[in-house]
Each structure stands twice: as C-alpha cells, then as structure tokens.
PDB file of N, CA and C in Angstrom:
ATOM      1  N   UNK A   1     -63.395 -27.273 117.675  1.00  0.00           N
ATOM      2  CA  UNK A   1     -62.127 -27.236 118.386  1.00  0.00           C
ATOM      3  C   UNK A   1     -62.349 -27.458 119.866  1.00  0.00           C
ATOM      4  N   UNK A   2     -61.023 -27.640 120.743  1.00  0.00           N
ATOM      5  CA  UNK A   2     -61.385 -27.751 122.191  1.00  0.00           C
ATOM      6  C   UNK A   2     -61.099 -26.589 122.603  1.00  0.00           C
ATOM      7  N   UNK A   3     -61.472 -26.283 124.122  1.00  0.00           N
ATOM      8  CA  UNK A   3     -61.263 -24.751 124.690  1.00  0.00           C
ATOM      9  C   UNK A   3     -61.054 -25.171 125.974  1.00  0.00           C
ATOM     10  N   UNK A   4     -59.727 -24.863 126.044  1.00  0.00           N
ATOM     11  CA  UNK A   4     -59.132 -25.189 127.716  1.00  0.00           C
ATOM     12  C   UNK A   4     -58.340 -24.393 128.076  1.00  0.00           C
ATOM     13  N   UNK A   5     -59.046 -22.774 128.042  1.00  0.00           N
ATOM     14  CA  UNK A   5     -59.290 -22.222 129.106  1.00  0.00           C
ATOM     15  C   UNK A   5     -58.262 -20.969 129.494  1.00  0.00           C
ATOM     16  N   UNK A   6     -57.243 -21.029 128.260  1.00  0.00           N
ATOM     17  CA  UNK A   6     -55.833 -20.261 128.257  1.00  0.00           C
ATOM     18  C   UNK A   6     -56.419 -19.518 126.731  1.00  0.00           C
ATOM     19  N   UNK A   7     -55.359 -18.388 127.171  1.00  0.00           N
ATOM     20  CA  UNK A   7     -55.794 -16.655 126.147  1.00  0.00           C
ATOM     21  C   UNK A   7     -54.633 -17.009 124.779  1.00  0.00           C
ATOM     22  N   UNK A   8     -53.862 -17.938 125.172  1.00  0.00           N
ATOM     23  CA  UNK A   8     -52.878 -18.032 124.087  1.00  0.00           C
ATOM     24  C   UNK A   8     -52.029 -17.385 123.624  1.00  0.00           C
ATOM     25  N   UNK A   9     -51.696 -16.056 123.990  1.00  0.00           N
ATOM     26  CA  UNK A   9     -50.905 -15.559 124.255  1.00  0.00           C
ATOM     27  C   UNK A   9     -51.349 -14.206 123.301  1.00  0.00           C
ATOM     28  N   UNK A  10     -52.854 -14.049 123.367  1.00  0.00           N
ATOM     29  CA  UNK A  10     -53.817 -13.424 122.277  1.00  0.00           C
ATOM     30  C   UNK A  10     -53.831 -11.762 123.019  1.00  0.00           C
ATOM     31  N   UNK A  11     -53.455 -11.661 124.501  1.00  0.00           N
ATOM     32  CA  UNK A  11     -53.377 -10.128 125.194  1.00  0.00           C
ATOM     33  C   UNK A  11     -51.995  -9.606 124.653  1.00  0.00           C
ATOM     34  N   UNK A  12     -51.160 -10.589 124.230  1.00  0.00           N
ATOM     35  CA  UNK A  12     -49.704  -9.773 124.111  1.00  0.00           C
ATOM     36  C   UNK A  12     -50.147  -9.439 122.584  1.00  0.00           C
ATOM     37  N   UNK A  13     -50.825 -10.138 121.754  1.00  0.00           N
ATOM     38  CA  UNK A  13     -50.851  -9.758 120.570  1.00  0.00           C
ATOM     39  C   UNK A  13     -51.585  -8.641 119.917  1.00  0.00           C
ATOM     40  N   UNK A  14     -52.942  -8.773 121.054  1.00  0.00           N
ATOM     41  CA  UNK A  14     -54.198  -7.423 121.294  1.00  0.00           C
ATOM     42  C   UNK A  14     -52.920  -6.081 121.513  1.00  0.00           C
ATOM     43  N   UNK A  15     -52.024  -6.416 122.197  1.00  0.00           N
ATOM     44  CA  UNK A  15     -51.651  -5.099 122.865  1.00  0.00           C
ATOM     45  C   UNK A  15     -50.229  -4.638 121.576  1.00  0.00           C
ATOM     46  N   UNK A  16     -49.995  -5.853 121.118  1.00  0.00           N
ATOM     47  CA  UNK A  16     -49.064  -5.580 119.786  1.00  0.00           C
ATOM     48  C   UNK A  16     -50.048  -4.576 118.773  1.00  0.00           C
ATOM     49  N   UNK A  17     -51.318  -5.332 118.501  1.00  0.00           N
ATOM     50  CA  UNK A  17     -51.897  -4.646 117.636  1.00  0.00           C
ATOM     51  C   UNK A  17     -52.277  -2.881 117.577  1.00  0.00           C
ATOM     52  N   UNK A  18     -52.426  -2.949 118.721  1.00  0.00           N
ATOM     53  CA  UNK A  18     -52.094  -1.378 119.289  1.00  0.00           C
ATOM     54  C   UNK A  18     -50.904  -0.915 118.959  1.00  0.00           C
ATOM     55  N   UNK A  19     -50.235  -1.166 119.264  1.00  0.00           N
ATOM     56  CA  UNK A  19     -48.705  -0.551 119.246  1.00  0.00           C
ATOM     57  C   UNK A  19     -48.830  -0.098 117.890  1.00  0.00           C
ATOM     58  N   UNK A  20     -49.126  -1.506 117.243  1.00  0.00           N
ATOM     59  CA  UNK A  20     -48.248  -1.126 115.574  1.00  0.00           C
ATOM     60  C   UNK A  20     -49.422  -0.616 114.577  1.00  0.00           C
ATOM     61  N   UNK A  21     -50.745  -0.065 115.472  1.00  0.00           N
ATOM     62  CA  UNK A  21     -51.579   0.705 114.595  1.00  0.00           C
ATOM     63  C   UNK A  21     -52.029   1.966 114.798  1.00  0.00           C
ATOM     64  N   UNK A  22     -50.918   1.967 116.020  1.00  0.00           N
ATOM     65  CA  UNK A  22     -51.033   3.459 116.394  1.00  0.00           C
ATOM     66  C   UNK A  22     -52.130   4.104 117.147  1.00  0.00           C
ATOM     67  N   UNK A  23     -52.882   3.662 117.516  1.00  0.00           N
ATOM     68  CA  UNK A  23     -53.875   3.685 118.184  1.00  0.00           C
ATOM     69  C   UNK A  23     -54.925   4.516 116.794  1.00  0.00           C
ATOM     70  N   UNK A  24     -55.040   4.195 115.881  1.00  0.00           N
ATOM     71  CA  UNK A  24     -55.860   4.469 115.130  1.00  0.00           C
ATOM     72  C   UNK A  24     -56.853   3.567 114.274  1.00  0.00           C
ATOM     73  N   UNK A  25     -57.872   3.939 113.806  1.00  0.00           N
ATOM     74  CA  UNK A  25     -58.541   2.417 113.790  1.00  0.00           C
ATOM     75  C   UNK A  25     -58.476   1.439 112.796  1.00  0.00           C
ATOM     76  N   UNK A  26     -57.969   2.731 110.985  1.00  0.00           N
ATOM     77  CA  UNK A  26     -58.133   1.644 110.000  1.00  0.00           C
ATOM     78  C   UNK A  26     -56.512   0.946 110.382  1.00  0.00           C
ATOM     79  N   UNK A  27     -55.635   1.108 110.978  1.00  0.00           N
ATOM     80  CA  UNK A  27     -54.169   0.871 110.878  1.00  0.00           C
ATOM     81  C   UNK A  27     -54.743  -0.192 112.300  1.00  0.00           C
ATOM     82  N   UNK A  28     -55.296  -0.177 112.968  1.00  0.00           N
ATOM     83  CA  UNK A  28     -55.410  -1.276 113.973  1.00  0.00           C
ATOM     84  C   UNK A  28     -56.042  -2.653 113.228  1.00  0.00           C
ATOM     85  N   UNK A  29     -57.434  -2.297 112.359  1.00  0.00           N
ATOM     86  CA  UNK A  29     -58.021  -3.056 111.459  1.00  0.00           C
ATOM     87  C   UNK A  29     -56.471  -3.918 110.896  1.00  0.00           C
ATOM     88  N   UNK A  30     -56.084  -3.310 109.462  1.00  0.00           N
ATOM     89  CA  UNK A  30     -55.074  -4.217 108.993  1.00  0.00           C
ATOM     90  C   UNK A  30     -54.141  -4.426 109.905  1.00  0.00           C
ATOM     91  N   UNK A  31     -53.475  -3.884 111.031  1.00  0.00           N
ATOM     92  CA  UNK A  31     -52.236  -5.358 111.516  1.00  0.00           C
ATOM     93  C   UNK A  31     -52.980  -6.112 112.222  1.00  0.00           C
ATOM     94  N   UNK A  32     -54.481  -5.993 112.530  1.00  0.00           N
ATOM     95  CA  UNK A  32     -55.378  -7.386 113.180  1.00  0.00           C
ATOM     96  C   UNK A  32     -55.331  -8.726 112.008  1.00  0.00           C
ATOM     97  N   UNK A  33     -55.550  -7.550 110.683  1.00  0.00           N
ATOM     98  CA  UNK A  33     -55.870  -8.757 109.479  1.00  0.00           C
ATOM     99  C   UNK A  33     -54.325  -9.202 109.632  1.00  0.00           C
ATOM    100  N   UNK A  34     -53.255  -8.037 109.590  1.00  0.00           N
ATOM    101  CA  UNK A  34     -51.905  -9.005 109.203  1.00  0.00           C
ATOM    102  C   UNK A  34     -51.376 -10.194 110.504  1.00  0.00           C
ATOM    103  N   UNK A  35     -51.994  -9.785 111.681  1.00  0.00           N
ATOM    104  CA  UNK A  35     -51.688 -10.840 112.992  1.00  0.00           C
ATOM    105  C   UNK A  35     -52.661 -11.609 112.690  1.00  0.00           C
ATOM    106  N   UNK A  36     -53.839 -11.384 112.465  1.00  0.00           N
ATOM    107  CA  UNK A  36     -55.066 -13.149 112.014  1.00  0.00           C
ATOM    108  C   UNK A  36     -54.036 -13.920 110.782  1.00  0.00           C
ATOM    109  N   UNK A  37     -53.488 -13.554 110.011  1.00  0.00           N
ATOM    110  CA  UNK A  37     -52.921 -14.066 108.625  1.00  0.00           C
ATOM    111  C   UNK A  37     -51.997 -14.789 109.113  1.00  0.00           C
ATOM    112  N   UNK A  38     -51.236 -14.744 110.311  1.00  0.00           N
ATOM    113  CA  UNK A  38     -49.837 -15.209 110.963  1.00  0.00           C
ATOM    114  C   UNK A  38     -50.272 -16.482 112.026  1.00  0.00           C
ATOM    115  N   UNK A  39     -51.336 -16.173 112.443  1.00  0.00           N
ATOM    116  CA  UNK A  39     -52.416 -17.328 113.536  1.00  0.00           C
ATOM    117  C   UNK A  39     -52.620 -17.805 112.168  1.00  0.00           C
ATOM    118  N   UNK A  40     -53.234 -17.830 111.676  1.00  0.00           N
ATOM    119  CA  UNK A  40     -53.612 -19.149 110.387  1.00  0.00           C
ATOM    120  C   UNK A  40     -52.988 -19.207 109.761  1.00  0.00           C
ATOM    121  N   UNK A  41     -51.308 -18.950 109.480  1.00  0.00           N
ATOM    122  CA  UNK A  41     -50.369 -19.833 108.755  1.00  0.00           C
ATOM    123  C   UNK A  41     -49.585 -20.667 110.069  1.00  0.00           C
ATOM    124  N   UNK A  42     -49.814 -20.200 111.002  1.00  0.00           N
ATOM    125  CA  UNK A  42     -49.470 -20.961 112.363  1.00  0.00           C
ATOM    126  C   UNK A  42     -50.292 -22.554 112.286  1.00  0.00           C
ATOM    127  N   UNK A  43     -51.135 -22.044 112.169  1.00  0.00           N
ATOM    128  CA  UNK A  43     -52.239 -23.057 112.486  1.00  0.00           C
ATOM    129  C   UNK A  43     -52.474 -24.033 111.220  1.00  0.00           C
ATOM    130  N   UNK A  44     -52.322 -23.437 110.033  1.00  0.00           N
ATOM    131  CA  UNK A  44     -53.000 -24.724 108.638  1.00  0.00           C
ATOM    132  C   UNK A  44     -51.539 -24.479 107.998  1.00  0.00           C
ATOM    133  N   UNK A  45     -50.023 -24.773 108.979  1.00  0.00           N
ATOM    134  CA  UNK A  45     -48.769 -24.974 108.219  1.00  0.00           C
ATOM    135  C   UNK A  45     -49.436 -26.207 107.304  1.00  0.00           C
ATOM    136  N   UNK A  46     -49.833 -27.212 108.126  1.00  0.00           N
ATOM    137  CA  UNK A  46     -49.443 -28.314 107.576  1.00  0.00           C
ATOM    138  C   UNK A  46     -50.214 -28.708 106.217  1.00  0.00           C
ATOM    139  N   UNK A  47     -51.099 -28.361 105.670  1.00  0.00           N
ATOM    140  CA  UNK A  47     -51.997 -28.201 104.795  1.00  0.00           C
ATOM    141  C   UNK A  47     -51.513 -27.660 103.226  1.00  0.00           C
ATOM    142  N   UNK A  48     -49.899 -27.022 103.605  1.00  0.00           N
ATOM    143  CA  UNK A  48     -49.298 -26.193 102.679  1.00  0.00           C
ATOM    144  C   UNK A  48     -48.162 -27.612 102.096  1.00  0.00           C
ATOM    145  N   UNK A  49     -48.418 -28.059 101.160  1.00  0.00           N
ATOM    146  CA  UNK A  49     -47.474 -28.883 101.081  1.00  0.00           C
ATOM    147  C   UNK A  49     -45.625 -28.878 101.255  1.00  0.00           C
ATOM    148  N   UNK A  50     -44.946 -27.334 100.432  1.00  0.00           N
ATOM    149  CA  UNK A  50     -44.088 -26.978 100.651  1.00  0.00           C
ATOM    150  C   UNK A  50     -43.913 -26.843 102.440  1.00  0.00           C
ATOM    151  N   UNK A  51     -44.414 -26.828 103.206  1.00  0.00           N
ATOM    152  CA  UNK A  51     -44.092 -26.460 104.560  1.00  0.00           C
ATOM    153  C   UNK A  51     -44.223 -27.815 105.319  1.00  0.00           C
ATOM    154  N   UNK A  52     -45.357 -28.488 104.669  1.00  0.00           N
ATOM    155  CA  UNK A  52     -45.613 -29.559 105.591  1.00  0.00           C
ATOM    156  C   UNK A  52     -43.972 -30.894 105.010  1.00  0.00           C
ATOM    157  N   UNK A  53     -43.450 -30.509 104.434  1.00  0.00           N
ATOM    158  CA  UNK A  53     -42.047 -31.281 103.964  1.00  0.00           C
ATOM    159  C   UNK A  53     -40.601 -30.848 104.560  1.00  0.00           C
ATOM    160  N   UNK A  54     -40.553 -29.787 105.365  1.00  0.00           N
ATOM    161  CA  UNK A  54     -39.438 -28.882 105.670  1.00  0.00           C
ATOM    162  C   UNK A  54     -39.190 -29.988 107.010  1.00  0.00           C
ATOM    163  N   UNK A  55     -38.441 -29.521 107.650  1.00  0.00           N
ATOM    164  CA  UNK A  55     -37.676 -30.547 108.546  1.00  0.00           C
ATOM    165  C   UNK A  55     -37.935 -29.712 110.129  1.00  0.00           C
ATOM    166  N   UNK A  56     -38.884 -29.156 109.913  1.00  0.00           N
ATOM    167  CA  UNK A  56     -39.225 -28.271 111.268  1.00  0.00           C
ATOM    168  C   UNK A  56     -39.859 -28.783 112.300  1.00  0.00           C
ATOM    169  N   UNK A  57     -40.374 -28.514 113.568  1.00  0.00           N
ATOM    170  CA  UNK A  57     -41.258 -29.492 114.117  1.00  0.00           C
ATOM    171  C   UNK A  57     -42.430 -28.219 114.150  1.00  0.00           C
ATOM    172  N   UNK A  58     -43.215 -28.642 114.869  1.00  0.00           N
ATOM    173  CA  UNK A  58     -45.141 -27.954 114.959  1.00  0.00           C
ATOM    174  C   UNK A  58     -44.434 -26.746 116.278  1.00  0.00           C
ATOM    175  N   UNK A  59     -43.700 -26.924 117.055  1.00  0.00           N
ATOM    176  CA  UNK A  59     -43.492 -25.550 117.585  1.00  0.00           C
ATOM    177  C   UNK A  59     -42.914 -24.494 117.312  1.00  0.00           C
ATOM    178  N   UNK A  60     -42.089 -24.881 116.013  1.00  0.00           N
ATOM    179  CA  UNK A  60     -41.216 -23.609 115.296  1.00  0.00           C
ATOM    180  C   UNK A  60     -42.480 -22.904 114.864  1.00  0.00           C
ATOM    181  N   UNK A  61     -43.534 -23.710 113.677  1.00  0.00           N
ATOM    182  CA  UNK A  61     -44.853 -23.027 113.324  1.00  0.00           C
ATOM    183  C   UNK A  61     -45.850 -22.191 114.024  1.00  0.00           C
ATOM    184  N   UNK A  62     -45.827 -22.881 115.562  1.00  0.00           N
ATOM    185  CA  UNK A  62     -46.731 -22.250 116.551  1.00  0.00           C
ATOM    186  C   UNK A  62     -46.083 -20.609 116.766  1.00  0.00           C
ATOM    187  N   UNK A  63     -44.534 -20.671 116.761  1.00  0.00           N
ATOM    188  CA  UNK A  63     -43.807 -19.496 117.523  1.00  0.00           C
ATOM    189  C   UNK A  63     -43.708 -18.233 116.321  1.00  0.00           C
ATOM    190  N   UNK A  64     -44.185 -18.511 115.247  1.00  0.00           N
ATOM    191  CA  UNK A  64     -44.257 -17.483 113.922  1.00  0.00           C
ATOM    192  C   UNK A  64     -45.061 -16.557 113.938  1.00  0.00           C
ATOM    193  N   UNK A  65     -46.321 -15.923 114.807  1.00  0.00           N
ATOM    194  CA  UNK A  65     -46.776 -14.988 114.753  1.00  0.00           C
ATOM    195  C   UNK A  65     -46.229 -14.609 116.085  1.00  0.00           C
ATOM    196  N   UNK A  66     -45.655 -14.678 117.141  1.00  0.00           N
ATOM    197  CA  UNK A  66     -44.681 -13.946 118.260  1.00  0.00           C
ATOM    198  C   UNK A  66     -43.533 -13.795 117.580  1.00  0.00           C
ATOM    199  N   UNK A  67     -42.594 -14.499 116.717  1.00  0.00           N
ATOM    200  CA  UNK A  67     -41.703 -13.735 116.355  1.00  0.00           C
ATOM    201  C   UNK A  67     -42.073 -12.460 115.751  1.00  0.00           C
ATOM    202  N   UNK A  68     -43.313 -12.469 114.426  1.00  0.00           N
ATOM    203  CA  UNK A  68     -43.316 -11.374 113.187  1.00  0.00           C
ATOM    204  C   UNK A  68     -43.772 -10.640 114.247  1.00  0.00           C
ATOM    205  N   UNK A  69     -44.700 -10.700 115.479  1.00  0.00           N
ATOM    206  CA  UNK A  69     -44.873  -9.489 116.414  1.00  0.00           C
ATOM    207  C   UNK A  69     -43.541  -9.018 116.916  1.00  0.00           C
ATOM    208  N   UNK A  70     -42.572  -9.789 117.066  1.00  0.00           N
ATOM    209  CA  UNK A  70     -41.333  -8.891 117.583  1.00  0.00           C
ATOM    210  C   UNK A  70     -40.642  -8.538 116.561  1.00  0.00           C
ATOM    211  N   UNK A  71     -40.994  -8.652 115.388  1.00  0.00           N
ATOM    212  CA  UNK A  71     -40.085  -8.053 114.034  1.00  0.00           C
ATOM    213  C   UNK A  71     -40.568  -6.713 114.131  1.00  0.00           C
ATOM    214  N   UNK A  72     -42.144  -6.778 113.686  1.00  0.00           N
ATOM    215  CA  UNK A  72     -42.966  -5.684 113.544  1.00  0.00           C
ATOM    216  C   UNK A  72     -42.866  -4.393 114.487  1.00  0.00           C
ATOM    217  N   UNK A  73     -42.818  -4.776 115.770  1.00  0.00           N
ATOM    218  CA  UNK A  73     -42.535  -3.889 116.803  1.00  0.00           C
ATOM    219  C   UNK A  73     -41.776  -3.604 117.064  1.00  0.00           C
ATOM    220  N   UNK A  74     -40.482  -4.057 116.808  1.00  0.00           N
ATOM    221  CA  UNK A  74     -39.070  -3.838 116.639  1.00  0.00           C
ATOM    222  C   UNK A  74     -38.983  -2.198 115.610  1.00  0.00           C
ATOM    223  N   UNK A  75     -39.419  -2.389 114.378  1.00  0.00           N
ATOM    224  CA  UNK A  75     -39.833  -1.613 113.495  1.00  0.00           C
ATOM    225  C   UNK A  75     -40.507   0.043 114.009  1.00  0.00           C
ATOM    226  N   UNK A  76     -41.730  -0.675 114.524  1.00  0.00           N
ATOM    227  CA  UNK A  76     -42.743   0.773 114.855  1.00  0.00           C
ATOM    228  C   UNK A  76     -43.145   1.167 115.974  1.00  0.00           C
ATOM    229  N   UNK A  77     -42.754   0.442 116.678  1.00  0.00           N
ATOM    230  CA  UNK A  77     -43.020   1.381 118.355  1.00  0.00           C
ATOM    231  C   UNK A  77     -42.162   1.717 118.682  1.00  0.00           C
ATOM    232  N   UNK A  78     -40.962   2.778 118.197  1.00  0.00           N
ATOM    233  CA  UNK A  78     -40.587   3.874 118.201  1.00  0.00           C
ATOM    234  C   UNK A  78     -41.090   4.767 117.687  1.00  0.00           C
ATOM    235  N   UNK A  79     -41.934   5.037 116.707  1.00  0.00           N
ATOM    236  CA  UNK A  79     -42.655   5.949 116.678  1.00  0.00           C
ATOM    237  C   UNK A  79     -44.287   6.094 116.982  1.00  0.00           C
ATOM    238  N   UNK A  80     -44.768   4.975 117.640  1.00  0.00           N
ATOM    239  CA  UNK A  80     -46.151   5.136 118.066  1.00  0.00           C
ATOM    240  C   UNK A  80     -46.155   5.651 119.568  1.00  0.00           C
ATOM    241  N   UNK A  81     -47.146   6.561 119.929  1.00  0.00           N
ATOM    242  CA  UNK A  81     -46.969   6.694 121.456  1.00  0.00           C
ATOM    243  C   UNK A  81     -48.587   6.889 121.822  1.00  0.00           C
ATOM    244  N   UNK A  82     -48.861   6.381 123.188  1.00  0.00           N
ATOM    245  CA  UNK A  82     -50.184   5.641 123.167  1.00  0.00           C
ATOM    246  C   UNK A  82     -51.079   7.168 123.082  1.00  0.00           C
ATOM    247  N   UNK A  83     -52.552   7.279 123.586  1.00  0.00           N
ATOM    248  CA  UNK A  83     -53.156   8.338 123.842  1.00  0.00           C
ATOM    249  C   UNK A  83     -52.681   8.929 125.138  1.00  0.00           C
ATOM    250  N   UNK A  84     -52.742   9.978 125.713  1.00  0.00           N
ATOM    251  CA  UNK A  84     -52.243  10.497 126.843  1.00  0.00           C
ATOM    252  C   UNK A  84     -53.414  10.158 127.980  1.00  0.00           C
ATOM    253  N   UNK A  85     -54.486   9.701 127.801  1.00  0.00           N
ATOM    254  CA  UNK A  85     -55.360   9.375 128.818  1.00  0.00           C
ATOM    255  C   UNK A  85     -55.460   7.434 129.101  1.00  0.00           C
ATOM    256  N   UNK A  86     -54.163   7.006 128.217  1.00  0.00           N
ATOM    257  CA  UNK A  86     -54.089   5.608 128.346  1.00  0.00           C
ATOM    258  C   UNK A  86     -53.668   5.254 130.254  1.00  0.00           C
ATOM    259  N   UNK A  87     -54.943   3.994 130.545  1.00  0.00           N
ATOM    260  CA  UNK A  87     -54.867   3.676 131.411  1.00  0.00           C
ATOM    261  C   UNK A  87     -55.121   4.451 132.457  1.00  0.00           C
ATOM    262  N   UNK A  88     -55.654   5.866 132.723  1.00  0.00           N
ATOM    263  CA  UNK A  88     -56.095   6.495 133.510  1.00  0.00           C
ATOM    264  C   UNK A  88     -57.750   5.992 133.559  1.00  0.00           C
ATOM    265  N   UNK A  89     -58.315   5.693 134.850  1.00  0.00           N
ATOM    266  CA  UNK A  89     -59.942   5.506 135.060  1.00  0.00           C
ATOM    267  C   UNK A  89     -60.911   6.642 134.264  1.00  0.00           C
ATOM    268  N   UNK A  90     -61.435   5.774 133.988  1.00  0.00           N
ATOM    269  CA  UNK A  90     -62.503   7.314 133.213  1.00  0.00           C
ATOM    270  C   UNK A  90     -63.516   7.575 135.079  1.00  0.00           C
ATOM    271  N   UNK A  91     -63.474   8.928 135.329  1.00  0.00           N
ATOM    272  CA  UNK A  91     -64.549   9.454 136.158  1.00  0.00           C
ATOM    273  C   UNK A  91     -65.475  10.253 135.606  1.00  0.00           C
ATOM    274  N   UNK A  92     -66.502  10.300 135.908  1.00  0.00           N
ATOM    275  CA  UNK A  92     -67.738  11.198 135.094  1.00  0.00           C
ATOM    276  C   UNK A  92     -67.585  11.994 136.076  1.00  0.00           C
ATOM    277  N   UNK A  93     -67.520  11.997 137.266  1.00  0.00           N
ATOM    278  CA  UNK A  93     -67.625  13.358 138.187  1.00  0.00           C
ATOM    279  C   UNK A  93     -66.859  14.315 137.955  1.00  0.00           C
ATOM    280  N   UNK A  94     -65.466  13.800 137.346  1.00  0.00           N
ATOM    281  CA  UNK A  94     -64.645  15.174 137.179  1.00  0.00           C
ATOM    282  C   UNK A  94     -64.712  15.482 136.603  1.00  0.00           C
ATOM    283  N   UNK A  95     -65.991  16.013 135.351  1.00  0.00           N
ATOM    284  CA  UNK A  95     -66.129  16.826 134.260  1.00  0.00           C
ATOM    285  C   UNK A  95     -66.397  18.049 134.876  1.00  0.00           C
TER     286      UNK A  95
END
C-alpha cells in the first residue's frame, strides 16, 4: 500500500474504542475486532459482489465505520465513564 502520512481518522476511532469498551480490556479487544471488521468492509466493499453492484459511490463505503462509530456511541457512552485519573500526568514524586 502507499503511506502519505495522515492517521485517517484512526485517533477518533482509538478513542471510540475506549468509550465503547469501557475502559476495560477484553470489551476494548472486541469493539477493536468489531471497528477492524468495519475498516475492512470499508476497504474490500468492492470484492463483495452484492455491494460492488449497488448504485453507491467508494465514499458512502469509506464513511461506514464513522457512521457504526456514531451508532455505537450513540448507544454506550452514556453509560461508560472514563477512569478518574484520565488525562492527569502521572508524577512519581507525589507518591
């Protein structure tokens, strides 16, 4: 593949994956697997014959794992709330 140099919009999705796993790890694991599953139906639409025939263009396909992230989060970050030391510096001196 080529690499030019853009995150792809892969920090909003890192930070989705948080949200909707609660900050716990096997629930972070699967919505990584269920957000990788949404990047590669993004990516090998066209390979699917039923999809590659629909009357869509290649950016409706691209925009399908940011929508299911705003379905998903729509859903569960009302009830996830981060750790209470989120985003505070770690200091070793103040132990």
């Amino acid at each position: 593949t080529n690499f030019n140099a853009t995150v792809a919009g892969y920090g909003f999705l890192a930070l989705a994956v948080l949200i909707f796993g609660q900050w716990r790890t096997k629930k972070i694991f699967f919505a990584a697997f269920f957000f990788g599953i949404m990047k590669t139906f993004a990516a090998a639409y066209s390979a699917i014959p039923i999809l590659k025939t629909l009357p869509l263009s290649d950016e409706v396909y691209k925009m399908i794992p940011y929508i299911a992230t705003l379905i998903v989060l729509t859903f569960f970050s009302k009830t996830s709330q981060a750790p209470k030391a989120s985003g505070i510096p770690y200091d070793k001196s103040s132990r």
